[in-house]
Protein backbone atom coordinates (compact mmCIF):
# COMPACT_ATOMS: atom_id res chain seq x y z
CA UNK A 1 93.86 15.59 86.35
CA UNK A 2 92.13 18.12 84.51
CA UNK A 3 90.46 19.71 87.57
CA UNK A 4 94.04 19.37 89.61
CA UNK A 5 95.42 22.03 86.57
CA UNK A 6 92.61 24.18 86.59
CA UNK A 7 92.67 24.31 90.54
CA UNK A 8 96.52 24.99 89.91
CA UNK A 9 95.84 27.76 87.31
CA UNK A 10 93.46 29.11 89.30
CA UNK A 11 95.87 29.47 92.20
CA UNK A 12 98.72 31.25 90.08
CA UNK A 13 95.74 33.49 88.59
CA UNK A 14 95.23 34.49 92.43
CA UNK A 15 98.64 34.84 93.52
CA UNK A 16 99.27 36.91 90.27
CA UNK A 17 96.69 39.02 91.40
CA UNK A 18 97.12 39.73 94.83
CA UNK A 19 100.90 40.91 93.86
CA UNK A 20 99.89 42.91 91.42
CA UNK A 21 97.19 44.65 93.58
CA UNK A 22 99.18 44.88 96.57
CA UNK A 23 102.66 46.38 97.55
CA UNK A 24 104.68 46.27 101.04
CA UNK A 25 106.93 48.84 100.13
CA UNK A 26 107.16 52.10 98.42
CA UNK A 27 110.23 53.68 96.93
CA UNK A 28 109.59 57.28 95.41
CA UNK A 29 112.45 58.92 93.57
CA UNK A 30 112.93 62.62 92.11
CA UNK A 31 114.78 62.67 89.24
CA UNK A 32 115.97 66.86 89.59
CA UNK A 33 114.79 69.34 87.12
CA UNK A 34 114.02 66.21 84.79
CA UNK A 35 111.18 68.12 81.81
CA UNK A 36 108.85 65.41 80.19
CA UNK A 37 109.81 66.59 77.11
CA UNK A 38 113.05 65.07 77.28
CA UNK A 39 112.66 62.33 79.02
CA UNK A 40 112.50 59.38 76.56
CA UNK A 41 113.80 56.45 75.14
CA UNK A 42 117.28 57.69 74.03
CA UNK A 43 117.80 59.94 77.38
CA UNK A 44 115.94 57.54 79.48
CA UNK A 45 115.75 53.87 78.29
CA UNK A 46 115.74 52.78 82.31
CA UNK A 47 112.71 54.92 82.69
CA UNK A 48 111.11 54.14 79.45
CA UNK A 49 111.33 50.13 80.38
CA UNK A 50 109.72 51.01 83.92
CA UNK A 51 106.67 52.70 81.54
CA UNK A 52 106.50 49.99 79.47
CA UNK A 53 105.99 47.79 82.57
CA UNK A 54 104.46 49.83 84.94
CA UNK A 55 101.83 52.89 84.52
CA UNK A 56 102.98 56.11 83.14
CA UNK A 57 101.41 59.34 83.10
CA UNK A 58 101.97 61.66 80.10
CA UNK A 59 99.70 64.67 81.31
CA UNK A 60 101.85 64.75 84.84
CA UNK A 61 101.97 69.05 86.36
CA UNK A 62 104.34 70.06 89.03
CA UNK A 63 102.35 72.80 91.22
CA UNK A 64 105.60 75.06 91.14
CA UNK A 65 108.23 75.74 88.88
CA UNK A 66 111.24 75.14 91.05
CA UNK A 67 112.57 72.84 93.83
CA UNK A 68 111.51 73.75 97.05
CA UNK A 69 108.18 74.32 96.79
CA UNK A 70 107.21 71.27 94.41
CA UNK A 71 108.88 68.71 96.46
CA UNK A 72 106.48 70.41 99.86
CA UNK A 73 103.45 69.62 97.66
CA UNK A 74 104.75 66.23 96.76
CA UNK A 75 105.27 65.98 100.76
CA UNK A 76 101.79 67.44 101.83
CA UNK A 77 99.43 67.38 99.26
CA UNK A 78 98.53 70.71 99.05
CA UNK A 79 99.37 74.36 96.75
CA UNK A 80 102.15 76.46 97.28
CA UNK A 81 99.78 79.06 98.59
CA UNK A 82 98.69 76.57 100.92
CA UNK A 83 101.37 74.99 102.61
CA UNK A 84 103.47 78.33 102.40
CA UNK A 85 107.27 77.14 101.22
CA UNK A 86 108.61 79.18 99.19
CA UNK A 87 111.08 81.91 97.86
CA UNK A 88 109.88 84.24 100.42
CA UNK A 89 109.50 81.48 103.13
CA UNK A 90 111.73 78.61 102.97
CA UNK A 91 110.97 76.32 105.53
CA UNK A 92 108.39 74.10 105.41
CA UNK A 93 105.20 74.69 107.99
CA UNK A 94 105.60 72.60 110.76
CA UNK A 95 101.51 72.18 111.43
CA UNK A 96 101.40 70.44 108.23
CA UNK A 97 101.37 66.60 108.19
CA UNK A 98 104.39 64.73 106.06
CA UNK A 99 103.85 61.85 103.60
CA UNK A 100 106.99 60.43 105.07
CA UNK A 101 105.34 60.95 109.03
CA UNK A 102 101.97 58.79 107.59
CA UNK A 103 104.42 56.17 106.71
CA UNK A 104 106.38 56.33 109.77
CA UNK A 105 103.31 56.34 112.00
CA UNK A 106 102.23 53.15 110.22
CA UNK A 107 105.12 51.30 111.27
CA UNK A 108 107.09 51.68 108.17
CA UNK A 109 110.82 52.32 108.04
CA UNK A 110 111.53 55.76 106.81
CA UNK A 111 114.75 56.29 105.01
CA UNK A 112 115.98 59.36 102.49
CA UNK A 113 118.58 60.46 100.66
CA UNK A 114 118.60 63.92 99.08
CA UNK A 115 120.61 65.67 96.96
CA UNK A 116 119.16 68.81 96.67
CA UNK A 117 120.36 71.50 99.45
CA UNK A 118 116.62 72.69 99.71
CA UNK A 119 115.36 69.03 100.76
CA UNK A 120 117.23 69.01 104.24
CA UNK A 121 116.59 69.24 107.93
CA UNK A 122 117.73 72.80 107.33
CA UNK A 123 114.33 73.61 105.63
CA UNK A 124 112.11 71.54 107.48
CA UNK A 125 111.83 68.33 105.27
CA UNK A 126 112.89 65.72 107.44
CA UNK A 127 110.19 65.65 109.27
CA UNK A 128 109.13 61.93 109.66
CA UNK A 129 112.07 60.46 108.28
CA UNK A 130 114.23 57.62 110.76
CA UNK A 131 117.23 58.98 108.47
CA UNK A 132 117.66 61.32 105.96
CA UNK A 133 121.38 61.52 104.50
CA UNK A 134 122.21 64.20 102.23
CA UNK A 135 123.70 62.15 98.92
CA UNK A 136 126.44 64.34 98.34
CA UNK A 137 128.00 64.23 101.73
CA UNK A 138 130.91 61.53 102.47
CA UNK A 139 130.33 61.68 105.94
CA UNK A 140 126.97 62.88 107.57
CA UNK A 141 127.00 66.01 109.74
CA UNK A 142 124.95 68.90 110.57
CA UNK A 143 126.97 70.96 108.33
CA UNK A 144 126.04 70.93 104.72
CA UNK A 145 129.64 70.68 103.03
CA UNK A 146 129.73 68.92 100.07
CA UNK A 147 129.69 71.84 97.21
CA UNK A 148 132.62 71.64 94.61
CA UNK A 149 133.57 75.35 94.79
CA UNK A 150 134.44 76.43 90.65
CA UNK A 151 135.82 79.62 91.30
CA UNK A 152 138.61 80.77 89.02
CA UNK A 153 140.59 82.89 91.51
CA UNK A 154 143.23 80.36 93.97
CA UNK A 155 142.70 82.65 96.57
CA UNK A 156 138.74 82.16 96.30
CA UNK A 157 139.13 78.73 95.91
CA UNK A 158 141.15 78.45 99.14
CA UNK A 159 139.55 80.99 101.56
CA UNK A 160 136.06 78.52 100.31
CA UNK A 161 137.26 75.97 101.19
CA UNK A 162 138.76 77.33 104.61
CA UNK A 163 134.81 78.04 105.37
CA UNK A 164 133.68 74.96 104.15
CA UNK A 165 136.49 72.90 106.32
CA UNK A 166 136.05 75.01 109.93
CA UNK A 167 132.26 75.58 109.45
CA UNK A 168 130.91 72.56 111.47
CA UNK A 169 132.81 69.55 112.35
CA UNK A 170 136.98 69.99 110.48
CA UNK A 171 137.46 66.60 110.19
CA UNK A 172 133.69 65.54 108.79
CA UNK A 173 134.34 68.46 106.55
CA UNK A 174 137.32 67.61 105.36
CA UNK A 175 136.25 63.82 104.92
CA UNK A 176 133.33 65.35 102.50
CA UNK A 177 135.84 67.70 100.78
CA UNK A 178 138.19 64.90 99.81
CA UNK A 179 134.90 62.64 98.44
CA UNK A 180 133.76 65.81 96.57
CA UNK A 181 136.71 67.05 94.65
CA UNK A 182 138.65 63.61 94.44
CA UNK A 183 137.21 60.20 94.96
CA UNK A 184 133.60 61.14 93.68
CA UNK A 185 132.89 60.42 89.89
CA UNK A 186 133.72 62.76 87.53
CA UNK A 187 130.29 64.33 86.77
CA UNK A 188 128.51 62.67 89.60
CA UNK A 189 126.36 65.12 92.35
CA UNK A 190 125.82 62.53 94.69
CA UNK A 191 123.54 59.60 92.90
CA UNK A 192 126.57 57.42 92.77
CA UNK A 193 127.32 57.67 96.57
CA UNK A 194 123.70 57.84 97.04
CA UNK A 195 122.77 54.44 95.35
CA UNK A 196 126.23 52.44 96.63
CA UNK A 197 124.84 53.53 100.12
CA UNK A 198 121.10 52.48 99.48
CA UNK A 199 122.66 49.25 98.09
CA UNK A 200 124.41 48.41 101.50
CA UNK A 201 121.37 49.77 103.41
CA UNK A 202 119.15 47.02 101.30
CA UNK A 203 121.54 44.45 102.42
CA UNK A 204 121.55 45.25 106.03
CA UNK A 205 118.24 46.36 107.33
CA UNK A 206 115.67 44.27 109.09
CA UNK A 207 112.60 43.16 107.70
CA UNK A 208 110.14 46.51 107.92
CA UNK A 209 108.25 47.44 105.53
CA UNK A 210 109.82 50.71 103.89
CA UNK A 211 109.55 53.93 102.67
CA UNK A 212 112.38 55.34 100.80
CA UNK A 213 112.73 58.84 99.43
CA UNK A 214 115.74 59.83 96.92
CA UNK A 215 116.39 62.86 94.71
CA UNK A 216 118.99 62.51 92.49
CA UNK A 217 120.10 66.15 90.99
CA UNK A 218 122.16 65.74 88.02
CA UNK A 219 120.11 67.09 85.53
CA UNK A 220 120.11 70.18 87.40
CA UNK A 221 122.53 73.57 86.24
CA UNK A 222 125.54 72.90 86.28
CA UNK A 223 125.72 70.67 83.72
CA UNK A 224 128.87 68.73 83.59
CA UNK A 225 128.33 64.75 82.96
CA UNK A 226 130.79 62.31 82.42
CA UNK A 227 132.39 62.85 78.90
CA UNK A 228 131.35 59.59 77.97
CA UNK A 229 128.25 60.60 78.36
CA UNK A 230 128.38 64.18 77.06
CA UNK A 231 129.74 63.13 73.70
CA UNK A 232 127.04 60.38 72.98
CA UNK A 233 124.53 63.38 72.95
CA UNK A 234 126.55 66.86 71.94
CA UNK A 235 126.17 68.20 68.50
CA UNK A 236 128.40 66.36 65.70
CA UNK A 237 130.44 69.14 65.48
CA UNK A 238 130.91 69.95 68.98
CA UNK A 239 133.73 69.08 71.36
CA UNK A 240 133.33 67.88 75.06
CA UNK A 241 135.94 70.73 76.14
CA UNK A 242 134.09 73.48 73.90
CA UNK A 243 130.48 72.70 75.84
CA UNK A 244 132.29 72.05 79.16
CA UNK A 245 133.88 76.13 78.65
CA UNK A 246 130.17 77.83 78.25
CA UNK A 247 129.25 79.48 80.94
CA UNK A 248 126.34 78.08 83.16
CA UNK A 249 125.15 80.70 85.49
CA UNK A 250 121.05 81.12 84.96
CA UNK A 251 120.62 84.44 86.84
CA UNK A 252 123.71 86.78 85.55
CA UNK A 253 122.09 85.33 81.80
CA UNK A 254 118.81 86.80 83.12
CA UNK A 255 120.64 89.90 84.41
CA UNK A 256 122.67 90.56 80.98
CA UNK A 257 125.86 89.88 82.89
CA UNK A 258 126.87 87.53 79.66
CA UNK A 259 125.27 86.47 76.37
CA UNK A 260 124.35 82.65 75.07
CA UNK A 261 124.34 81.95 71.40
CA UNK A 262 122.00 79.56 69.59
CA UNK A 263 125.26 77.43 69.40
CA UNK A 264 125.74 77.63 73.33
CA UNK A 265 121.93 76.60 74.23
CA UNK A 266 122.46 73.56 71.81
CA UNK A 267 125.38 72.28 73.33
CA UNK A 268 123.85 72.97 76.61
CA UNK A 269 120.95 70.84 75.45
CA UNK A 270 123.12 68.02 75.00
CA UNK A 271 124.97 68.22 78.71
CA UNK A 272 121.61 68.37 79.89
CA UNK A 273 120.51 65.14 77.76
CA UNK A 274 123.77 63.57 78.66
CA UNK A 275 122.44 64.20 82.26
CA UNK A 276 119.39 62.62 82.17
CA UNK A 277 121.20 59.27 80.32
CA UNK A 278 123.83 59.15 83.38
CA UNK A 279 120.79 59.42 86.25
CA UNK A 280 118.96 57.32 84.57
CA UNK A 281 121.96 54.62 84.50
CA UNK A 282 122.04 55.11 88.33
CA UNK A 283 117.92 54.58 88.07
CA UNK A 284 118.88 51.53 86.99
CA UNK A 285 121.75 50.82 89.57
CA UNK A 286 118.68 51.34 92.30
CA UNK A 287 116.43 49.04 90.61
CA UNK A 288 119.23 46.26 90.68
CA UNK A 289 119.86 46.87 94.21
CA UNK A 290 116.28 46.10 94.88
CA UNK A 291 115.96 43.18 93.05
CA UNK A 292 119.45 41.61 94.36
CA UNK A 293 118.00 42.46 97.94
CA UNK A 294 115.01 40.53 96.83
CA UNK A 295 112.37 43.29 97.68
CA UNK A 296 111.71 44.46 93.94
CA UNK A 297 108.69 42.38 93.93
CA UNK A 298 107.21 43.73 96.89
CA UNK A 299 108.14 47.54 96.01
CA UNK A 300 105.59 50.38 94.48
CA UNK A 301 108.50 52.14 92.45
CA UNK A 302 107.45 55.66 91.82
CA UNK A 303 109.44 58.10 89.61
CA UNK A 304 108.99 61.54 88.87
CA UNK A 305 110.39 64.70 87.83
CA UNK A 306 110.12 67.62 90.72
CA UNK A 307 110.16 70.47 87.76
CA UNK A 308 111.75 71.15 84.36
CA UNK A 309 113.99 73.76 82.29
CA UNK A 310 114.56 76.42 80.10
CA UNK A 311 117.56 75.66 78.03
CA UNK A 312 117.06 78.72 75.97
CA UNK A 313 113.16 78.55 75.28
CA UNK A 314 111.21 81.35 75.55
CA UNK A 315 114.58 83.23 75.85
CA UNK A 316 115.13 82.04 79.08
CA UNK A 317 117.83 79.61 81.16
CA UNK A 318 116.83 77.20 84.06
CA UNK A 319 113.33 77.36 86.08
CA UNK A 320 112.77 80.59 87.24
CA UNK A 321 109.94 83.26 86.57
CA UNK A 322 107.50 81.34 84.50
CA UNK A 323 105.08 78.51 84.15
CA UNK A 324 105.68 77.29 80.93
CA UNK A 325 105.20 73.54 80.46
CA UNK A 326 108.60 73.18 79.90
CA UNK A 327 108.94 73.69 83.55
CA UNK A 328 105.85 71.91 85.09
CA UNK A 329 105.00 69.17 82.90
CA UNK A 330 107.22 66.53 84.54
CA UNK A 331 107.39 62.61 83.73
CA UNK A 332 105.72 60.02 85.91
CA UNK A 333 106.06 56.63 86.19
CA UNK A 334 104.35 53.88 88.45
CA UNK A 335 105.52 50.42 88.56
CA UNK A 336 104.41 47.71 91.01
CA UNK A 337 101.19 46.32 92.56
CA UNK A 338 98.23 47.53 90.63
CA UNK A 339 100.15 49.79 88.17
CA UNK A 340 101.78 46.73 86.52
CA UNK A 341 101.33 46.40 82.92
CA UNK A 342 98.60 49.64 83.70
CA UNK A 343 99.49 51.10 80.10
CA UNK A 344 100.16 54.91 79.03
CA UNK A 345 97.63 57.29 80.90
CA UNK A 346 96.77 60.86 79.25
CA UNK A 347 94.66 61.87 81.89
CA UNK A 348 95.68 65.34 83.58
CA UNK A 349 97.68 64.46 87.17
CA UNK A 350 99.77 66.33 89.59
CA UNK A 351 102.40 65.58 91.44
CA UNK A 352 100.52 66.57 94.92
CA UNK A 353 98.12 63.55 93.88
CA UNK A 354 101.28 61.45 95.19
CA UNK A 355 100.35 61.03 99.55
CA UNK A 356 96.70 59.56 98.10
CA UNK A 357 97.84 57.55 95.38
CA UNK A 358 100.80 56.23 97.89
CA UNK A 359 98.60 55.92 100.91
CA UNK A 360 95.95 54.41 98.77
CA UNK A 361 97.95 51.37 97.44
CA UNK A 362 99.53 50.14 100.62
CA UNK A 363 95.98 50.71 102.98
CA UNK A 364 97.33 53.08 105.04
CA UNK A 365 94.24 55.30 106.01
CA UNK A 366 95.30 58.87 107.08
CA UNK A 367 92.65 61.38 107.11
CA UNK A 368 94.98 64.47 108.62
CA UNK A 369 97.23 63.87 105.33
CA UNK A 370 94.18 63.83 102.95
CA UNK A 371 92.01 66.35 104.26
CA UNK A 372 94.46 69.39 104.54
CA UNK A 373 94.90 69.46 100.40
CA UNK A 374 93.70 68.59 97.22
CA UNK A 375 95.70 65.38 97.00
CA UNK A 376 93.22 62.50 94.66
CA UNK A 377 94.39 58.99 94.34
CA UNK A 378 95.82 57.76 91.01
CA UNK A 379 95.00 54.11 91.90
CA UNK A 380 93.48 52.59 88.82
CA UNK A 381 90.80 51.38 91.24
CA UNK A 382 89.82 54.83 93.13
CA UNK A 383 86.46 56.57 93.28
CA UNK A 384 88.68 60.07 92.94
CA UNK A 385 86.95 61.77 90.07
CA UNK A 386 89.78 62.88 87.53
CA UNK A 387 90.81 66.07 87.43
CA UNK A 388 89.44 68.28 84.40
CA UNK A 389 92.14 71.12 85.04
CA UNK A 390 95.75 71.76 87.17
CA UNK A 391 97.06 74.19 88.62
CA UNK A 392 100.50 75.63 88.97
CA UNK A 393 101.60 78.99 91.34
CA UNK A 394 105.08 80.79 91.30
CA UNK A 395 104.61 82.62 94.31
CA UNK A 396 107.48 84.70 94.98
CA UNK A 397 111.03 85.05 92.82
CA UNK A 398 114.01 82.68 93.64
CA UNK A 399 116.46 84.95 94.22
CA UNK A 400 114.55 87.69 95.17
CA UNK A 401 115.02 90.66 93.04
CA UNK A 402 116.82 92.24 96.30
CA UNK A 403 119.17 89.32 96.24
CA UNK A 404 119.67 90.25 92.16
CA UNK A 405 120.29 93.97 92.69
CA UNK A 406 122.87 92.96 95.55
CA UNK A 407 124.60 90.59 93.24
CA UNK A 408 124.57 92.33 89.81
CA UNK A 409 123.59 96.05 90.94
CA UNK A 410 121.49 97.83 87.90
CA UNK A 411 119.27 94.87 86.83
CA UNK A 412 117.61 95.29 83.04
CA UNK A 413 113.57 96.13 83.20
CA UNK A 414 112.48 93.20 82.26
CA UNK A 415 114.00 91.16 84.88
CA UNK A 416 112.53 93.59 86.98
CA UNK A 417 109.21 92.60 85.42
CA UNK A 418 109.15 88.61 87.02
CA UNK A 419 108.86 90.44 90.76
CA UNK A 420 105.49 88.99 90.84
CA UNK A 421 102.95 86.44 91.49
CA UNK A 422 102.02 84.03 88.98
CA UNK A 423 99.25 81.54 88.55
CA UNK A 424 98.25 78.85 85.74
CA UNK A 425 94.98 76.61 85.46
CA UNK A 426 96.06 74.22 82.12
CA UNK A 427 92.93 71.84 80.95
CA UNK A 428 93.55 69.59 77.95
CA UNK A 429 92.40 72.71 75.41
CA UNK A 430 93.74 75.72 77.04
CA UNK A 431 96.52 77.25 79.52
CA UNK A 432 95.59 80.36 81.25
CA UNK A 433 98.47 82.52 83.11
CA UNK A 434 98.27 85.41 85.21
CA UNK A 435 99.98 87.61 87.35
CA UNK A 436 99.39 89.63 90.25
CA UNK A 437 100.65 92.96 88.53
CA UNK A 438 97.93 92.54 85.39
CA UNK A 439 100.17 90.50 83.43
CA UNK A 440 97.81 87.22 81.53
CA UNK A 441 98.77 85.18 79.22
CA UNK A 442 96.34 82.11 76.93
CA UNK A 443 97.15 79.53 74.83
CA UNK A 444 95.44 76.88 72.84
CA UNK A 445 97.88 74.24 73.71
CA UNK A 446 95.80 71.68 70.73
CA UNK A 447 97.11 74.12 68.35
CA UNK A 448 99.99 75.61 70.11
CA UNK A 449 101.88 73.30 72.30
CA UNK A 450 104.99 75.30 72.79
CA UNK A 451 103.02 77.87 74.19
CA UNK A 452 104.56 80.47 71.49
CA UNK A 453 100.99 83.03 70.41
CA UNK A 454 99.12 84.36 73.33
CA UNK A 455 95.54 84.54 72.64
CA UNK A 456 94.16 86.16 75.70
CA UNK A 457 93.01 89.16 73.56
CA UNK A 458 91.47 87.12 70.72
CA UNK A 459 89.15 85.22 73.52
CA UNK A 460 88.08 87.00 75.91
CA UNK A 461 85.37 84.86 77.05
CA UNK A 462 87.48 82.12 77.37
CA UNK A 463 90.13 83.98 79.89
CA UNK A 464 87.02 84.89 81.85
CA UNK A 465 86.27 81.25 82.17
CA UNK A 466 90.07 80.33 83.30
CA UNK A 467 90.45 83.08 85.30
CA UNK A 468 86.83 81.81 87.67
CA UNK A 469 88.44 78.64 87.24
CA UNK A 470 91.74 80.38 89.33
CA UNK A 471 89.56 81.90 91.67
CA UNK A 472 87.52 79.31 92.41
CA UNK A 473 90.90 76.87 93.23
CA UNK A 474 92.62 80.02 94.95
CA UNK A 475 92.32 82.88 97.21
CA UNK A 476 92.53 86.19 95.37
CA UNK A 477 96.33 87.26 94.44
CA UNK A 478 98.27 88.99 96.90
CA UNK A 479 101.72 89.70 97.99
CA UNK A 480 103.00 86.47 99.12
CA UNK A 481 105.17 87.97 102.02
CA UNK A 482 109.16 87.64 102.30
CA UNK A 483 109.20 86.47 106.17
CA UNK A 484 110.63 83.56 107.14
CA UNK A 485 113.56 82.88 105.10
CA UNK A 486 115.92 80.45 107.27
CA UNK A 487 119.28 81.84 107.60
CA UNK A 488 121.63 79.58 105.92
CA UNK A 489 124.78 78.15 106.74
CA UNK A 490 127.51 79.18 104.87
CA UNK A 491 127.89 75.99 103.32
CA UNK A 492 124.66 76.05 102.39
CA UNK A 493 124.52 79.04 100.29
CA UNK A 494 127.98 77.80 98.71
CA UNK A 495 125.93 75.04 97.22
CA UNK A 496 122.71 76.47 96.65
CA UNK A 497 124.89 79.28 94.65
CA UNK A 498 126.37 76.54 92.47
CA UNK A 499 122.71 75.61 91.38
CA UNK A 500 122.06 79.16 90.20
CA UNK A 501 119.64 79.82 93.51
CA UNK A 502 121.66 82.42 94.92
C-alpha cells in the first residue's frame, strides 16, 4: 500500500512538473504606456496576483521611450538603431524576421488585437499574424476609423466625421462610428470590445496551439476612465468633472500653448491610476476567458508595459524627448510553465529579451529570429548570461520638430533643444545619457532614483566608462534620417492626433 502511494505521489510530482516546465500556448499582452512605478497592488491587483503566482521582473527596460519603436524590439529582438522604426521611419523593415512569423512557421495559430494606431498593417506589424483586428474598430476594414473626434467646434466635429465616414468603406465606417461614440463603454479605447471578441474567439477556434498578441491602450493620454473608476483614485478634494475639464494635449504643454498647475498634474495622476485599475479589470476579464475556455493551464501569460509617462516629472507630460526611468522601466510579469511560483526577480531585463525567452519555453528553435539581435532568454533554466547593463535609444523626435513648428509656429528654445539623438546604458549603480548634440547626463540611481542631480561633472571617470559601454553596444551617433515615413490615412492621423503623436 505504501509503495502504491509513493508510486502515486511520485506520478503527481511528475505531472506537476512537466506543466510547470512546459507551455502549449503563449499569450503576450501590452498594457499601453503602463510605468512600473505605478503599477501595483492598488492600481493593479490583477497584475499583482499574476506576480505573486507567476515570475515578475522588477528591473524590466523598454529600449525606446514611446510606442512604435518598443513594440518593433519586442517583435524582433533587436535596438531601435537596428531594426530602424522610428519617428523618422515608421514602418517596420520588412527583411527583419517577426516573433509572431516564428510562431506561425511553427504551426501555431497567430491571432492579435491592437489598439494602438502604430501597431497595424499600416506600419508593417502584421507581419506573421493569421489575423490582426484593430480593438477599437466595430467592424474590421482597411480603413482605420475608430477615433472619437473631441473637437469643440460642431462644424469640426461634423466635417471629421464626414472624412472618417467616406474615407474607406461608408457603411464599415459608419458601423465603427456608431460603436465608438455610442455603444462603446464610457472610458473604454477598445479593451472591452477587444476581450468580448477574444472571449468568443476562445470559444470557437480549433485546437492549435496559439499565439495571441493584445495591446490594450487605456493608460495612454487621453485620460478619461470610467467615473467609477476616476473617483476611487482622484484627490479627496477633487471632482470627476473638474479632472475630466484639464486639458490633455502633451505637445502644445511642451510648446507653451497652455500651462498645468501642480493641482492639474495631480488630478491627472489619478485619471491615469484610474486607468491602469480599469485595464487591469479587463486583464482580468482575459484571464477568465482563458480559463472558462479551458486553455489557462496550458498558456505562458506574459504581461508587460511597452513604455511609461511623464505626468508632470521632470517638468514634462507624456513620453516624449527623454529616457528617464519613468518612461522605460516598464512592469513584467511571467506566469505559466516554468515561471510558476518563480518569485520576484531584480535582475536587469529588457523587453527585446521577449522572442528568446518565448521561443525558449515552448522549443521552438529559430536561429534567423535570435541571431539578428541581442534578444537572451529569461527562462529560469537558460545558459544566457544576465545582462550587467541596458540600453535605451530615442532616435528621432515624435512629432518632428517640423511637424511642431507647422502646428504651433514659434516653438520656445528649449523644445527646440529635444531635436536630437539620445542614448542611455543604466547598470544597477549608474545611468548614463547622452545626446548626439553634446548633451550627457549621470546619475547614481542607489542614491538618486528619481534621477533628479546629474553627476556627470563630479565623475568623470565614470562617464568615460558608460560612454565605452555605449559605444561598444552602438555604432557612433549620427543623424538618424527622416525617410520613410508612411503616409497616413486620414483616419489615421485623426487618431494618432488624439494620442498627442501628431
Amino acid at each position: 500500500m505504501a509503495d502504491s502511494t509513493e508510486s502515486d505521489a511520485d506520478s503527481t510530482n511528475e505531472r506537476d512538473s512537466e506543466s510547470h516546465s512546459t507551455v502549449r500556448n503563449v499569450v503576450f499582452v501590452v498594457l499601453d504606456t503602463a510605468r512600473a512605478k505605478s503599477s501595483g497592488p492598488e492600481t493593479s491587483p490583477t497584475l499583482t496576483r499574476l506576480a505573486n503566482e507567476g515570475t515578475s521582473f522588477t528591473n524590466a527596460f523598454a529600449t525606446a521611450p514611446w510606442t512604435l519603436p518598443s513594440h518593433a524590439s519586442m517583435f524582433t529582438g533587436t535596438y531601435p538603431s537596428e531594426h530602424g522604426t522610428h519617428g523618422g521611419h515608421t514602418f517596420l523593415d520588412e527583411t527583419l524576421r517577426t516573433l509572431p512569423e516564428s510562431f506561425a512557421d511553427s504551426g501555431y495559430e497567430t491571432i492579435g488585437v491592437s489598439n494602438n494606431t502604430w501597431i497595424t498593417e499600416e506600419f508593417g506589424f502584421d507581419r506573421g499574424f493569421d489575423e490582426l483586428r484593430k480593438g477599437w474598430q466595430y467592424i474590421q476594414s482597411d480603413a482605420d476609423m475608430g477615433a472619437v473626434v473631441r473637437g469643440e467646434d460642431i462644424r469640426e466635429k461634423f466635417d471629421a466625421t464626414r472624412n472618417r465616414l467616406f474615407d474607406g468603406n461608408p457603411v464599415v465606417n459608419a458601423a465603427n462610428i456608431l460603436y465608438s461614440e455610442v455603444l462603446q463603454p464610457a472610458g473604454d479605447d477598445g479593451s472591452d470590445r477587444s476581450t468580448t471578441w477574444i472571449g468568443n474567439w476562445l470559444e470557437e477556434r480549433d485546437d492549435d496551439p496559439f499565439f495571441l498578441f493584445c495591446n490594450f491602450i487605456e493608460p495612454h493620454v487621453e485620460y478619461d476612465p470610467p467615473k467609477a473608476y476616476a473617483e476611487e483614485f482622484l484627490p479627496a478634494d477633487a471632482s470627476y468633472e473638474e479632472a475630466a475639464a484639464i486639458r490633455q494635449d502633451p505637445r502644445a504643454f511642451d510648446c507653451e500653448d497652455y500651462e498645468l498647475t501642480d493641482r492639474d498634474f495631480a488630478l491627472l495622476r489619478g485619471l491615469y491610476r484610474a486607468e491602469l485599475a480599469y485595464v487591469d479589470d479587463q486583464l482580468g476579464e482575459l484571464r477568465t476567458a482563458l480559463e472558462d475556455a479551458g486553455e489557462w493551464e496550458d498558456t505562458l501569460f506574459v504581461v508587460c508595459g511597452d513604455h511609461g509617462e511623464h505626468i508632470g516629472e521632470h517638468g514634462f507630460f507624456g513620453h516624449q524627448y527623454n529616457l528617464y526611468d519613468t518612461l522605460i522601466n516598464v512592469p513584467l510579469v511571467f506566469y505559466g510553465g516554468p515561471f510558476t511560483d518563480g518569485g520576484r526577480r531584480d535582475d536587469l531585463v529588457q523587453l527585446l529579451d521577449l522572442p528568446a525567452t518565448l521561443l525558449e519555453t515552448v522549443g521552438i528553435d529559430d536561429p534567423e529570429l535570435l541571431e539578428q539581435g541581442p534578444s537572451r532568454s529569461l527562462h529560469p533554466d537558460s545558459v544566457s548570461a544576465p545582462r550587467d547593463a541596458v540600453f535605451a535609444e530615442y532616435v528621432a523626435p515624435q512629432p518632428s520638430i517640423e511637424r511642431l513648428e507647422a502646428r504651433f509656429g514659434d516653438i520656445p528654445d528649449r523644445v527646440r533643444e529635444y531635436d536630437r539623438r539620445l542614448r542611455a546604458v543604466r547598470t544597477r549603480e549608474y545611468k548614463y545619457v547622452r545626446g548626439d548634440d553634446g548633451f550627457e547626463r549621470l546619475h547614481d540611481v542607489t542614491t538618486d532614483p528619481n534621477e533628479r542631480t546629474n553627476i556627470a561633472a563630479e565623475k568623470p571617470e565614470r562617464v568615460r566608462t558608460l560612454q565605452r559601454r555605449l559605444e561598444d553596444r552602438f555604432e557612433p551617433l549620427e543623424d538618424a534620417g527622416t525617410t520613410g515615413e508612411v503616409e497616413m490615412r486620414d483616419g489615421t492621423k485623426e487618431r494618432l492626433a488624439d494620442l498627442g503623436y501628431l
